[in-house]
N, C-alpha and C. Protein backbone atom coordinates (compact mmCIF):
# COMPACT_ATOMS: atom_id res chain seq x y z
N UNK A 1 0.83 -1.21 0.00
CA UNK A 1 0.00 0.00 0.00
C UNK A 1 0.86 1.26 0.00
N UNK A 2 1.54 1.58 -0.65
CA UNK A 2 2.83 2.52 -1.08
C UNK A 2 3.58 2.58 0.17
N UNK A 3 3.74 1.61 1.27
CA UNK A 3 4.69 1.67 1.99
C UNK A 3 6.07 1.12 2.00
N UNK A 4 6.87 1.43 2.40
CA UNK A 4 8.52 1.10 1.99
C UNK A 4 8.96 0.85 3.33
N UNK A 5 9.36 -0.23 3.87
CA UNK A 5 10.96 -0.79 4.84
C UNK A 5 11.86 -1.10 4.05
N UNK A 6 12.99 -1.26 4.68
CA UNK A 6 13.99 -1.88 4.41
C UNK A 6 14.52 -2.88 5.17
N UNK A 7 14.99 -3.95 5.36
CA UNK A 7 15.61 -4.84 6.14
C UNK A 7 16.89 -5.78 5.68
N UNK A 8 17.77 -6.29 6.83
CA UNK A 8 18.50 -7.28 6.76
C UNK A 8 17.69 -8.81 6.95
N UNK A 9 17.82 -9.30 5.68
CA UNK A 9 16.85 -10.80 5.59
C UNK A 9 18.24 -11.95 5.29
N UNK A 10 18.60 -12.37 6.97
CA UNK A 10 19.69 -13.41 6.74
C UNK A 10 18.61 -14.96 6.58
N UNK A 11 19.08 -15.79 6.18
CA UNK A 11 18.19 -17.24 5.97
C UNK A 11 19.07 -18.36 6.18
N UNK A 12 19.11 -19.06 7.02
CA UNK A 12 20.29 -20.33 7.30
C UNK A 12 19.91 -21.53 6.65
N UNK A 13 18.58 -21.54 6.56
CA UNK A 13 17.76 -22.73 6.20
C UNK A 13 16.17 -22.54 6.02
N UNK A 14 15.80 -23.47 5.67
CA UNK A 14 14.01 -22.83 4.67
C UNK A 14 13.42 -22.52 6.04
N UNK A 15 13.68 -23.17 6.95
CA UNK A 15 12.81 -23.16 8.33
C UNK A 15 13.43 -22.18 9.42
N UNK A 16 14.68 -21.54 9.32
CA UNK A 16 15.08 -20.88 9.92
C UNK A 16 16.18 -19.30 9.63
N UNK A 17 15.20 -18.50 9.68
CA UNK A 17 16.08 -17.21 9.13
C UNK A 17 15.64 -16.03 10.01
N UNK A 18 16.30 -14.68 10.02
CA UNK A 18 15.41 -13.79 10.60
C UNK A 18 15.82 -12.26 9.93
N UNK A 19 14.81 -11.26 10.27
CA UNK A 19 14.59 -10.35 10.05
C UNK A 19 14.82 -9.13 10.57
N UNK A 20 16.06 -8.16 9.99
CA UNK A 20 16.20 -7.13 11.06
C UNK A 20 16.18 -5.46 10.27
N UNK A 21 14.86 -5.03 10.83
CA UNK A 21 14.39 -3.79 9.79
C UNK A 21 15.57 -2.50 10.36
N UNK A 22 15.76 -2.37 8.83
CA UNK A 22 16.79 -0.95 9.48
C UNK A 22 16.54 0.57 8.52
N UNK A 23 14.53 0.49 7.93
CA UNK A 23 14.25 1.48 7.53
C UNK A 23 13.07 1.05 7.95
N UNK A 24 11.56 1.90 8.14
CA UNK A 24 12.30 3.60 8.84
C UNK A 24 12.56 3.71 9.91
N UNK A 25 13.20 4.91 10.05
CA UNK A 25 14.06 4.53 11.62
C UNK A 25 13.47 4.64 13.24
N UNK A 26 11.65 5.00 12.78
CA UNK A 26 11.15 4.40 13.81
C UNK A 26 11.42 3.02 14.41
N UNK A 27 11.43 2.08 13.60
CA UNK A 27 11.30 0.65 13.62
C UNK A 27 12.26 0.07 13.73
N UNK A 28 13.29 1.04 13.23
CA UNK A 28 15.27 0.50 13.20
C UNK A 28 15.17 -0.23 14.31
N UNK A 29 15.80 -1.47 13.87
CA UNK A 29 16.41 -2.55 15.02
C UNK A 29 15.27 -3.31 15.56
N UNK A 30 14.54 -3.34 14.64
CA UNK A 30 13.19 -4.72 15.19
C UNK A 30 13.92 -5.83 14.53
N UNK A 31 13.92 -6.73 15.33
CA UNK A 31 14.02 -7.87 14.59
C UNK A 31 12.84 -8.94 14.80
N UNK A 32 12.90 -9.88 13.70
CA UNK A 32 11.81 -11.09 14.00
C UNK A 32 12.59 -12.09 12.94
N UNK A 33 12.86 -12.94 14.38
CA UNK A 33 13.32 -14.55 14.10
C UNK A 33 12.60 -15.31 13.61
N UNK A 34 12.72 -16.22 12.66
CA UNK A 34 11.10 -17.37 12.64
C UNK A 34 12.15 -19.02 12.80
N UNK A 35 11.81 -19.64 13.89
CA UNK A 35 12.73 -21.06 13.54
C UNK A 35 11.53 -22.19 13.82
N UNK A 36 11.39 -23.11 12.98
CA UNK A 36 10.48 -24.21 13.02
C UNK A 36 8.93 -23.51 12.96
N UNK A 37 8.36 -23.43 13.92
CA UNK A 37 6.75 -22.96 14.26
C UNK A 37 6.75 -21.48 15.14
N UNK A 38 8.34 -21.33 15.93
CA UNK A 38 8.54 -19.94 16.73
C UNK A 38 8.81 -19.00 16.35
N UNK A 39 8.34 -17.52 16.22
CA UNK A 39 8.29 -16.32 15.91
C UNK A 39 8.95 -15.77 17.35
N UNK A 40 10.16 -15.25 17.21
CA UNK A 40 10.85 -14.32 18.41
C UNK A 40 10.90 -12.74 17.97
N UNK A 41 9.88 -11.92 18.62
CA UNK A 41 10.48 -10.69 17.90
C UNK A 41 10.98 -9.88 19.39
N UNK A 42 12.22 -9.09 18.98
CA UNK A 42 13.19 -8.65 19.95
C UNK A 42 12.94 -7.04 19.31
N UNK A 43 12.90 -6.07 20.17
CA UNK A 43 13.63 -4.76 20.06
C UNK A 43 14.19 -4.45 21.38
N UNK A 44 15.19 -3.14 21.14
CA UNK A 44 15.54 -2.59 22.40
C UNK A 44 15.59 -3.30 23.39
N UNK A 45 15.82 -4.73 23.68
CA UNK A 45 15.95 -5.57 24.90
C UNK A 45 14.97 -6.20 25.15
N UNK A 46 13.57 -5.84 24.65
CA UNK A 46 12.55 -6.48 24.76
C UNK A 46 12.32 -7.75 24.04
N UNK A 47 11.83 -8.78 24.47
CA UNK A 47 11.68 -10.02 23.60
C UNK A 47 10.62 -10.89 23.94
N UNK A 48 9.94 -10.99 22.87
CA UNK A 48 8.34 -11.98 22.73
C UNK A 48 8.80 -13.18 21.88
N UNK A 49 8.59 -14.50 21.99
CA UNK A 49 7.83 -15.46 21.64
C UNK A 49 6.76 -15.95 21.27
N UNK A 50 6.70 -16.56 20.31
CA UNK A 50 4.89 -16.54 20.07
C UNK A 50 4.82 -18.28 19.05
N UNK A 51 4.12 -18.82 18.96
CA UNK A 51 3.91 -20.06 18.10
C UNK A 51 3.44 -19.64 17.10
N UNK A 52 3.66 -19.60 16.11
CA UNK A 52 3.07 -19.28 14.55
C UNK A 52 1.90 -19.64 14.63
N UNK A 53 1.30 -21.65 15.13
CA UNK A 53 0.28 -21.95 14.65
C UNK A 53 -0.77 -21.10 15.63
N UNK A 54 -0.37 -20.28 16.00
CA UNK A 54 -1.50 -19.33 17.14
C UNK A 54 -1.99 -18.15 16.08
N UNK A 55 -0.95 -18.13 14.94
CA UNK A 55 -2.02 -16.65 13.81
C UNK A 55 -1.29 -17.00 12.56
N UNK A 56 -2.32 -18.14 12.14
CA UNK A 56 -2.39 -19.01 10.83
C UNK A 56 -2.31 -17.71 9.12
N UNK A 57 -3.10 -16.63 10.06
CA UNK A 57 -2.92 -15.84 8.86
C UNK A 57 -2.48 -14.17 8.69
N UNK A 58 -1.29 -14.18 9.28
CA UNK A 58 -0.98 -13.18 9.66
C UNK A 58 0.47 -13.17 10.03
N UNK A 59 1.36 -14.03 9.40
CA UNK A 59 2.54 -13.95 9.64
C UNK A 59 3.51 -14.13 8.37
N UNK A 60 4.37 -13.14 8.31
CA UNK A 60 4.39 -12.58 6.65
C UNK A 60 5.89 -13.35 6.66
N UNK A 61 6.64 -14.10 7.91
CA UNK A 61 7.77 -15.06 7.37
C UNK A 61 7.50 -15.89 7.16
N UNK A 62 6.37 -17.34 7.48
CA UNK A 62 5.38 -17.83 7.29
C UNK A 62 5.06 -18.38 6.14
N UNK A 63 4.59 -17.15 5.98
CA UNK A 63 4.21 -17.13 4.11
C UNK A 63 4.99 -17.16 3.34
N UNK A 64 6.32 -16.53 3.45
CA UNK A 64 7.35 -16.81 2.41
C UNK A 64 8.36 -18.00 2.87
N UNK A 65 8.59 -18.34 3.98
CA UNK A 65 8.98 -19.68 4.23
C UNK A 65 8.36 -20.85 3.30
N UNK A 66 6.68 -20.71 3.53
CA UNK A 66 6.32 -22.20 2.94
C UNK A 66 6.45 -21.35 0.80
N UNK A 67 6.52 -20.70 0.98
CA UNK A 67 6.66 -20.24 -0.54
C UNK A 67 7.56 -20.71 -0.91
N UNK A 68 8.66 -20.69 -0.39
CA UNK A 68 10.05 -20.88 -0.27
C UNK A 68 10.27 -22.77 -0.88
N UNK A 69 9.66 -23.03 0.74
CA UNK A 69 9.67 -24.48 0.55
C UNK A 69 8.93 -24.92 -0.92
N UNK A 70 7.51 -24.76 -1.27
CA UNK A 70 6.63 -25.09 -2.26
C UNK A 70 7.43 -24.84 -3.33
N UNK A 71 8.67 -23.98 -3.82
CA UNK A 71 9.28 -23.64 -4.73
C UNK A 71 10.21 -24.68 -4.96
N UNK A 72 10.78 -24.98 -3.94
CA UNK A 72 11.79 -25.83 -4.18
C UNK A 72 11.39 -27.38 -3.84
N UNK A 73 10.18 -27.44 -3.40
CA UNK A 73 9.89 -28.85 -3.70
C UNK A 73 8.02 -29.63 -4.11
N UNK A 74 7.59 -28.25 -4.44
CA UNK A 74 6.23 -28.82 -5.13
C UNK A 74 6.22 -29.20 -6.65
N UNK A 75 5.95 -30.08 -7.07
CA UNK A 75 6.18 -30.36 -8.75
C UNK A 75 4.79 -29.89 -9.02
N UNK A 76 4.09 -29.00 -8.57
CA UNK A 76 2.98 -28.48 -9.34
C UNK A 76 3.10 -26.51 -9.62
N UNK A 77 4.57 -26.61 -9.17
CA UNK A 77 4.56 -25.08 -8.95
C UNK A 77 5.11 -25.20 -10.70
N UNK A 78 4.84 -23.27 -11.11
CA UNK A 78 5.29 -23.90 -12.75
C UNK A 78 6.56 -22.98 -12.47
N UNK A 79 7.62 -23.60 -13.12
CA UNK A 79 8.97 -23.21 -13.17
C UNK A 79 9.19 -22.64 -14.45
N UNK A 80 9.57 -21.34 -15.26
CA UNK A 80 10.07 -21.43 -16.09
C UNK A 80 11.49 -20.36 -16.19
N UNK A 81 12.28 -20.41 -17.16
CA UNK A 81 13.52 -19.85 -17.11
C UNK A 81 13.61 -18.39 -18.69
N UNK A 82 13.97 -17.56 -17.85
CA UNK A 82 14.13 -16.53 -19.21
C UNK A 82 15.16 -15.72 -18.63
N UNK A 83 16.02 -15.62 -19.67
CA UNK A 83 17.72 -15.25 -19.56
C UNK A 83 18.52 -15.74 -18.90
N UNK A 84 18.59 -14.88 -17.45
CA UNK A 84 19.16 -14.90 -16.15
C UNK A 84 18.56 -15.37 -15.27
N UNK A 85 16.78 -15.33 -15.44
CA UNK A 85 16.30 -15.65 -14.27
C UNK A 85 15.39 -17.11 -14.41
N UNK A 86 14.65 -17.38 -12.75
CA UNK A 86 14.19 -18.05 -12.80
C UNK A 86 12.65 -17.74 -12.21
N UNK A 87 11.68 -18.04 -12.63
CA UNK A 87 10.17 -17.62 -12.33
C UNK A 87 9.96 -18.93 -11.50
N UNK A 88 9.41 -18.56 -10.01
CA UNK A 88 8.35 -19.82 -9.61
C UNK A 88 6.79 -19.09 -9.57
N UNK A 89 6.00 -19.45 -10.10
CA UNK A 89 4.42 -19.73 -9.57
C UNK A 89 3.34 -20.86 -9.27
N UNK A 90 3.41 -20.08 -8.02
CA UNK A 90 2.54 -21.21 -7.53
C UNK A 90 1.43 -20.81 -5.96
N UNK A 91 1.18 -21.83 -5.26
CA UNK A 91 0.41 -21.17 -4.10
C UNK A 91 0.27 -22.44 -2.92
N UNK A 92 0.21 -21.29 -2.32
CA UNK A 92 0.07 -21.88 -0.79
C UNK A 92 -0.78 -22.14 -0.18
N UNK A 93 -0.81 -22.83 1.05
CA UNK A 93 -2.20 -22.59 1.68
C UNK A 93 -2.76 -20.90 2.07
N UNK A 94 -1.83 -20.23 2.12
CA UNK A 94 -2.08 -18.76 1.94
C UNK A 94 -2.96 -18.44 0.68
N UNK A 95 -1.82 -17.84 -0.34
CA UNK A 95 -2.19 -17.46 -2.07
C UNK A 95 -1.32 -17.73 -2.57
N UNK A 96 -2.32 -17.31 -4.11
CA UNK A 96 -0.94 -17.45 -4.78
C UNK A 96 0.35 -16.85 -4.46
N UNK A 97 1.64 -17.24 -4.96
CA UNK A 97 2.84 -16.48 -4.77
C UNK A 97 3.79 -16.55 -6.12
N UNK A 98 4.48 -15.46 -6.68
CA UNK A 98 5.48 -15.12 -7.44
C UNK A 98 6.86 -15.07 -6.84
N UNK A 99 8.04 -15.85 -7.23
CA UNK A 99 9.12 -15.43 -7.00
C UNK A 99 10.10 -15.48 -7.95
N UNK A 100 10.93 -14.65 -7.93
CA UNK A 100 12.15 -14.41 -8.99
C UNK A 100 13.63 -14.95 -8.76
N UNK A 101 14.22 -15.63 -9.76
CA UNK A 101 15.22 -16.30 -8.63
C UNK A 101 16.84 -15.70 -9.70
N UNK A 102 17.93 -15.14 -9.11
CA UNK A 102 18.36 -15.48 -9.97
C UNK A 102 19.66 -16.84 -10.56
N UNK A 103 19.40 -17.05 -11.89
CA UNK A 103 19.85 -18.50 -12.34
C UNK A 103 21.32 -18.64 -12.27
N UNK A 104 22.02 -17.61 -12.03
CA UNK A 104 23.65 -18.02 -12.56
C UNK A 104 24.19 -17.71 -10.43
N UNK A 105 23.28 -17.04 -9.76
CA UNK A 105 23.72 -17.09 -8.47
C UNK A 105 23.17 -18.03 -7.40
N UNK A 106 21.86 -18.59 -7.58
CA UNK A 106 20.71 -19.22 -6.94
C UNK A 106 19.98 -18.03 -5.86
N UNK A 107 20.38 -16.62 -6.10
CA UNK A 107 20.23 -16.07 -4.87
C UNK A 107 18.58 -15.23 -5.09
N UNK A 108 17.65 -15.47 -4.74
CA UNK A 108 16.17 -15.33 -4.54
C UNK A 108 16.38 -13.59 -4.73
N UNK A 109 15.41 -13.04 -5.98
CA UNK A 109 15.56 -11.80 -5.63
C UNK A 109 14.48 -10.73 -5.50
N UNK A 110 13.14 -11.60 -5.94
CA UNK A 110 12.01 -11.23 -5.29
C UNK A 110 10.63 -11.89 -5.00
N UNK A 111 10.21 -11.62 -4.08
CA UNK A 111 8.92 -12.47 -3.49
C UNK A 111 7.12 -11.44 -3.68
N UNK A 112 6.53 -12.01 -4.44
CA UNK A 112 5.20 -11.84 -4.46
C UNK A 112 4.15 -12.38 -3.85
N UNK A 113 3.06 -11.46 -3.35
CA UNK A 113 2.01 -12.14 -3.11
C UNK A 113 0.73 -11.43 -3.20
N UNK A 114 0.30 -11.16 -4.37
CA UNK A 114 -0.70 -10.21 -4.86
C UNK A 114 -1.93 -10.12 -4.35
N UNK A 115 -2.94 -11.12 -3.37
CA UNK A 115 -3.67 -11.48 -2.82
C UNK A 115 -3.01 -10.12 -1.39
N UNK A 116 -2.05 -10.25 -1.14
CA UNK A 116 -1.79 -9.33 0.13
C UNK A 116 -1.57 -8.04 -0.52
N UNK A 117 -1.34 -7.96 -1.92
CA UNK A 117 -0.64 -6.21 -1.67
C UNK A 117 0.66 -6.63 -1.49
N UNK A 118 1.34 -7.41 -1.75
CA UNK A 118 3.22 -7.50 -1.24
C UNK A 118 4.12 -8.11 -2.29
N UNK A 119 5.04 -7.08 -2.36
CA UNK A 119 6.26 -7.35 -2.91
C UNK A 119 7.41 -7.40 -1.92
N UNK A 120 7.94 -7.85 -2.41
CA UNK A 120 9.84 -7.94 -1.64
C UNK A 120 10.38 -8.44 -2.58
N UNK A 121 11.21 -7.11 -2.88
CA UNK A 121 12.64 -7.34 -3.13
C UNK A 121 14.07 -7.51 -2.26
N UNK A 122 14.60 -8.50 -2.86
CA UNK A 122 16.26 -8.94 -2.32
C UNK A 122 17.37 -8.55 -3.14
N UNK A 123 17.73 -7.66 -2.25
CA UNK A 123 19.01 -7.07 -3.39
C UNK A 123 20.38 -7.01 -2.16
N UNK A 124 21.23 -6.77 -2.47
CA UNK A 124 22.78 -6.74 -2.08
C UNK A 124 22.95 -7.98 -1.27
N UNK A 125 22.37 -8.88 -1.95
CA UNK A 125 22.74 -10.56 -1.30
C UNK A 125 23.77 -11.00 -1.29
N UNK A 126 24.56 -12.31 0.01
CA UNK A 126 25.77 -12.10 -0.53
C UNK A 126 25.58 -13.71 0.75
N UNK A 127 26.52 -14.72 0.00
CA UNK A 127 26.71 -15.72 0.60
C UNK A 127 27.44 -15.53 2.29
N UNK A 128 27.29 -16.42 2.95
CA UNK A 128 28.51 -15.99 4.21
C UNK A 128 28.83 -17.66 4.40
């Protein structure tokens, strides 16, 4: 809805990555962990826990986690390849979802989900 963050989106594994917003600078330094089913969000010293399956529709790592997963292992998602990149579409128990991958790095560089209003882009990615 013409709103803009920015964040650090590290990912270790499909089930475990987290999130640390560093635009705008109200929000600077929220982070939100997601590992297995647990959502940890930390600011300023403060820190909550929460079980995902407690808000089935309302958790936006969630959604791109199982996107994530469905991409890389649903054979009904449609895959196709043009130039550099790689297109997944497909859907979740959420919605549908769009993602852009690119082909010569494997490194994911944007996530759709048009049913929400949401884009994300991934840019200055970088292995560690």
């Amino acid at each position: 809805n013409g709103k803009v963050s920015q964040a650090k989106y590290v990912q270790r594994s499909l089930g475990d990555c987290e999130i640390e917003l560093t635009e705008p600078v109200t929000i600077k330094g929220l982070k939100i962990a997601y590992k297995g089913t647990t959502c940890t969000l930390s600011y300023a010293g403060l820190k909550f826990d929460a079980d995902l399956s407690s808000f089935p529709e309302s958790n936006l790592g969630k959604m791109m986690i199982e996107a994530f997963k469905s991409a890389a292992q649903d054979t009904t998602v449609k895959k196709t390849r043009s130039g550099d990149r790689w297109k997944y579409e497909g859907e979740t128990s959420e919605k549908k979802f769009l993602i852009m991958q690119n082909a010569e790095t494997g490194f994911f560089e944007s996530f759709e989900m048009p049913a929400y209003n949401l884009k994300i882009e991934l840019k200055n990615i970088k292995a560690q």
